[in-house]
C-alpha atoms as a PDB file:
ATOM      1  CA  UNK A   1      89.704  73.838  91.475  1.00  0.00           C
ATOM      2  CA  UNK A   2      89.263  74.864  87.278  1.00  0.00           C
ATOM      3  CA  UNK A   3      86.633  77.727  88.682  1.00  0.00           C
ATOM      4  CA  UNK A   4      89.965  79.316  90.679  1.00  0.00           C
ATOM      5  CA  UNK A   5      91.964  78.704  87.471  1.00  0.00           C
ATOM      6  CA  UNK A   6      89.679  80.698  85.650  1.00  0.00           C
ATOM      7  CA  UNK A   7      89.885  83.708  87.625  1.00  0.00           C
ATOM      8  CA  UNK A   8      93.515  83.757  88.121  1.00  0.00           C
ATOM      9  CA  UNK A   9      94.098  85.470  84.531  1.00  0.00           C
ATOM     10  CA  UNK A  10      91.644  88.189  85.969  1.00  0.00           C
ATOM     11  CA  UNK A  11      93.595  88.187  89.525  1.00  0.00           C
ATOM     12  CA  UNK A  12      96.750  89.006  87.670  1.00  0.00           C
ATOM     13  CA  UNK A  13      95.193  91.492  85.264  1.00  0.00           C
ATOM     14  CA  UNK A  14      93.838  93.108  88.549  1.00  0.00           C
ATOM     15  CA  UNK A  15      97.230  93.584  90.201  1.00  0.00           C
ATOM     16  CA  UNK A  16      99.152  94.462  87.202  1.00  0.00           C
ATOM     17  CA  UNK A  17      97.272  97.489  86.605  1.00  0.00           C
ATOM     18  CA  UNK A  18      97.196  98.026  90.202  1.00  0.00           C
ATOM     19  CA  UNK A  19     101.168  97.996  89.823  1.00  0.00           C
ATOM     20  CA  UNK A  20     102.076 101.687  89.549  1.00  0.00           C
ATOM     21  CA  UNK A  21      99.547 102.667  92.119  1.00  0.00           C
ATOM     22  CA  UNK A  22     100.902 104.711  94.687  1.00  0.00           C
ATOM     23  CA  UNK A  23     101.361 104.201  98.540  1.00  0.00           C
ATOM     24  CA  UNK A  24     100.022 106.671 100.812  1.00  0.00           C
ATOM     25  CA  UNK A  25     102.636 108.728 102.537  1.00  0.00           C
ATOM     26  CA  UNK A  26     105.331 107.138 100.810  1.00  0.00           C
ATOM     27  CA  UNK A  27     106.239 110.096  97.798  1.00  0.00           C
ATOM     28  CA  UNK A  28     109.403 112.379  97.874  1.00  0.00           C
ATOM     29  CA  UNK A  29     109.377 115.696  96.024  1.00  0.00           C
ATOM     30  CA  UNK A  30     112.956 117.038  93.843  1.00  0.00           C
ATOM     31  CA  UNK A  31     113.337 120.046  92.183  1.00  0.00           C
ATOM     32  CA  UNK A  32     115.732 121.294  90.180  1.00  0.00           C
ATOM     33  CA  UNK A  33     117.302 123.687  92.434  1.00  0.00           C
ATOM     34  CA  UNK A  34     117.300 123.427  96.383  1.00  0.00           C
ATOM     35  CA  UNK A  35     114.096 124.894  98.051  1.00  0.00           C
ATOM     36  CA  UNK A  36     112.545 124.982  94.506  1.00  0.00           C
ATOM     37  CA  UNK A  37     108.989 124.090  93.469  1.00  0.00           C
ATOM     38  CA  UNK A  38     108.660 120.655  93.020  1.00  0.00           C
ATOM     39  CA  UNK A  39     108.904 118.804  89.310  1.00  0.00           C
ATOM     40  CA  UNK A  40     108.732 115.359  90.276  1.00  0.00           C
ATOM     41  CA  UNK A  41     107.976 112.751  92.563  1.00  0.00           C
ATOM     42  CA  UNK A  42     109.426 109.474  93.599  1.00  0.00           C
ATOM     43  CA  UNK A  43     106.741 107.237  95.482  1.00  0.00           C
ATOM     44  CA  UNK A  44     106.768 103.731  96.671  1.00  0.00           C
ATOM     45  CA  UNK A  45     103.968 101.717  94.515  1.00  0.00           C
ATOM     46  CA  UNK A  46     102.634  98.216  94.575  1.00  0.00           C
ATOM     47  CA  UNK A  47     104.726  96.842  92.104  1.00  0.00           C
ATOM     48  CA  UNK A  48     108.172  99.095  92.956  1.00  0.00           C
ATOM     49  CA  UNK A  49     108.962 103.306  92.673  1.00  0.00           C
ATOM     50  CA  UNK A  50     106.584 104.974  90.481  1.00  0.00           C
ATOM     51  CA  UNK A  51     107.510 108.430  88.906  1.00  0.00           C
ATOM     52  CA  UNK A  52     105.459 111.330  87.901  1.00  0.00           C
ATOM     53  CA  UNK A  53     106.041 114.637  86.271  1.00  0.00           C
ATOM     54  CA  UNK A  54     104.238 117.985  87.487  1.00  0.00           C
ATOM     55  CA  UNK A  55     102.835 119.449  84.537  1.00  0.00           C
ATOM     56  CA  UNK A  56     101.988 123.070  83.948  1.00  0.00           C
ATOM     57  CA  UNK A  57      98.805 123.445  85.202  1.00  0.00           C
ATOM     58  CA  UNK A  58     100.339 121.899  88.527  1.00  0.00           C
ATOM     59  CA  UNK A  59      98.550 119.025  88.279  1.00  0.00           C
ATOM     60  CA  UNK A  60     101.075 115.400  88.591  1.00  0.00           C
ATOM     61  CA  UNK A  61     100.839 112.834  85.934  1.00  0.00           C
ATOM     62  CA  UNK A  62      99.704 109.310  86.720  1.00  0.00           C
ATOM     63  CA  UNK A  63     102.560 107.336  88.649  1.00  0.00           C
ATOM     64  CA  UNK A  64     105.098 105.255  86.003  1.00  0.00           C
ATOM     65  CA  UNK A  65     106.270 102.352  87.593  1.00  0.00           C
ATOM     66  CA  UNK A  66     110.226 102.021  87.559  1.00  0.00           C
ATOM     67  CA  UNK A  67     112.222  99.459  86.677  1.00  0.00           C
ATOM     68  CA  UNK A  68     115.066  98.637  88.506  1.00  0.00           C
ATOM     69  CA  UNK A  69     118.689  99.318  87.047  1.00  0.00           C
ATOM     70  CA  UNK A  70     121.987  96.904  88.041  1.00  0.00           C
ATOM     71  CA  UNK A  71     125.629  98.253  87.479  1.00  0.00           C
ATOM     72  CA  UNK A  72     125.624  95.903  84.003  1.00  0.00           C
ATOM     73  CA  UNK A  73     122.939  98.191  82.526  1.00  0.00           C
ATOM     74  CA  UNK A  74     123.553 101.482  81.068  1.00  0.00           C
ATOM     75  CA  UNK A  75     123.874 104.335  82.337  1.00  0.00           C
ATOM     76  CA  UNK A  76     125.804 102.693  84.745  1.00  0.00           C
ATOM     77  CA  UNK A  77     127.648 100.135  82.738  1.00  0.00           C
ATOM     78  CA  UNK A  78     128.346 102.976  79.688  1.00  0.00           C
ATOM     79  CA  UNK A  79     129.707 105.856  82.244  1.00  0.00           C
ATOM     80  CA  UNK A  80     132.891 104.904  83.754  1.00  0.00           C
ATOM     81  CA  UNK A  81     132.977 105.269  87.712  1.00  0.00           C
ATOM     82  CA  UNK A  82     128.935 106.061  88.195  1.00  0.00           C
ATOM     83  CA  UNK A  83     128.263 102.295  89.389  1.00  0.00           C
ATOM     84  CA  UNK A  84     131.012 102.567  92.086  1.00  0.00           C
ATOM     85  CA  UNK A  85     129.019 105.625  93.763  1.00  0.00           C
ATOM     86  CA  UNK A  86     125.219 104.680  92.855  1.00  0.00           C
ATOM     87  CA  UNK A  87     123.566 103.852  95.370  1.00  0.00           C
ATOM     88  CA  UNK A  88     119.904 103.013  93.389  1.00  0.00           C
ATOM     89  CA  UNK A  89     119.107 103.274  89.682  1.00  0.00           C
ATOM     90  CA  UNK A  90     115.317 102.999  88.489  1.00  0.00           C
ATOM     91  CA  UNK A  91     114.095 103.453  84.971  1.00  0.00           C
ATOM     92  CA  UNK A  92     110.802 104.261  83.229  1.00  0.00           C
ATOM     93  CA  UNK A  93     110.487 105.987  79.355  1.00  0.00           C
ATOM     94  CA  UNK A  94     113.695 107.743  78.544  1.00  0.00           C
ATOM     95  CA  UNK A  95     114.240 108.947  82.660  1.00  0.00           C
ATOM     96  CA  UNK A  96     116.569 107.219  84.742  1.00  0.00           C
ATOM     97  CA  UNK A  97     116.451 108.407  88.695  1.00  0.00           C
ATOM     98  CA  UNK A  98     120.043 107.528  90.454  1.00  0.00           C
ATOM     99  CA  UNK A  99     120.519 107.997  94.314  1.00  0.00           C
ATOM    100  CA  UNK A 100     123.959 108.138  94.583  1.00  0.00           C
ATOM    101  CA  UNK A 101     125.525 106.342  98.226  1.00  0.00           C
ATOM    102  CA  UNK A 102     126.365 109.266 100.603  1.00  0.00           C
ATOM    103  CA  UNK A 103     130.106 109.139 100.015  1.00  0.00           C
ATOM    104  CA  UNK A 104     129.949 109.838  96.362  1.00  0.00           C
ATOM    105  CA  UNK A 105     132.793 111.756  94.888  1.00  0.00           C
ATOM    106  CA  UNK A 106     132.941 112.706  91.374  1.00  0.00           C
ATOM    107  CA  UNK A 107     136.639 114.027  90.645  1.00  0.00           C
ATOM    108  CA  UNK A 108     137.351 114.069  94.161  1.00  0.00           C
ATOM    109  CA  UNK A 109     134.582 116.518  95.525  1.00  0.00           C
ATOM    110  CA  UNK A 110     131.275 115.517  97.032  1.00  0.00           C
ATOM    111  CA  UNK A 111     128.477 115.442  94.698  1.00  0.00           C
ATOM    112  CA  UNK A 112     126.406 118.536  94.729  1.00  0.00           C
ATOM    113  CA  UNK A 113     123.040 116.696  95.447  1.00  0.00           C
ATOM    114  CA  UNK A 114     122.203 112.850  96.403  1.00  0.00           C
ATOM    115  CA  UNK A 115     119.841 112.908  93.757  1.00  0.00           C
ATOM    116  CA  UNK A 116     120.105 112.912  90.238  1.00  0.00           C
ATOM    117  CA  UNK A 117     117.306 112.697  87.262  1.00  0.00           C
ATOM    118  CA  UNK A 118     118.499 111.421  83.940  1.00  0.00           C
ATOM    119  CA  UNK A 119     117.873 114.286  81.454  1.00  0.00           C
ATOM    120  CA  UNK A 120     117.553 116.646  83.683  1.00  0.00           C
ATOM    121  CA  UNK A 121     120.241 116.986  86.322  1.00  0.00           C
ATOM    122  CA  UNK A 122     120.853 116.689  90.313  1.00  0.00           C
ATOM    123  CA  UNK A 123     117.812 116.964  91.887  1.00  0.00           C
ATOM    124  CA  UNK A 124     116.943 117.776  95.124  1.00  0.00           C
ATOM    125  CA  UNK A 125     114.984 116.959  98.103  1.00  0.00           C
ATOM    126  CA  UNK A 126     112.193 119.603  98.850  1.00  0.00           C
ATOM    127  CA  UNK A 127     108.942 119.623 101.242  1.00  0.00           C
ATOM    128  CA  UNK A 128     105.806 118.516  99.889  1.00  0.00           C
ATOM    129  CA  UNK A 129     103.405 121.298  97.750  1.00  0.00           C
ATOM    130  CA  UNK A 130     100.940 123.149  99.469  1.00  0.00           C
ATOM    131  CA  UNK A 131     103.257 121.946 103.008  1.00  0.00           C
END
């Protein structure tokens, strides 16, 4: 029983860094502009959505995981109306990704895109590069 003890600090060292690994077949592409070249990806990971940035040699950055966001935490809490109409808020570094529910209404009209990156803009869904 002490041996499995000992290699439970290793067990949890293993699956933290495993944490922003992401799943297979599980990553959406946004651009800035519809049927644009990708700029990011959203992906399902081990330990929640990861995040990563296409650079300009084309090449993604390793996955960030995201942490999640509740209406009491800002953006959300410091922008009056956005947690009535989000949907899903995730943060990592100075990005926060909202999906916004599909009967989100800013001043009345639709929003333009169900997607929106924190700098950055609404964001939108395209196919996957080289697809």
């Amino acid at each position: 029983m002490k041996r499995l003890f000992g290699f439970l600090p290793l067990i949890v060292l293993a699956l933290t860094g495993c944490s922003a690994i992401e799943m297979p077949g599980s990553a959406r592409y946004f651009s800035n502009q519809p049927g644009g070249l990708p700029f990011f990806k959203v992906a399902s990971g081990v330990g929640g959505p990861t995040l990563a940035v296409r650079k300009i040699d084309g090449k993604w950055t390793k996955p960030h995981l995201m942490k999640t966001l509740g209406p009491s935490d800002p953006p959300m809490s410091t922008t009056p109306g956005l947690a009535a109409i989000v949907d899903s808020a995730h943060k990592v570094d100075d990005y926060v990704f909202i999906e916004f529910r599909k009967d989100a209404k800013v001043h009345g009209q639709p929003v333009p895109s169900k997607f929106f990156l924190l700098p950055g803009g609404f964001a939108y869904l395209v196919t996957a590069p080289g697809s």
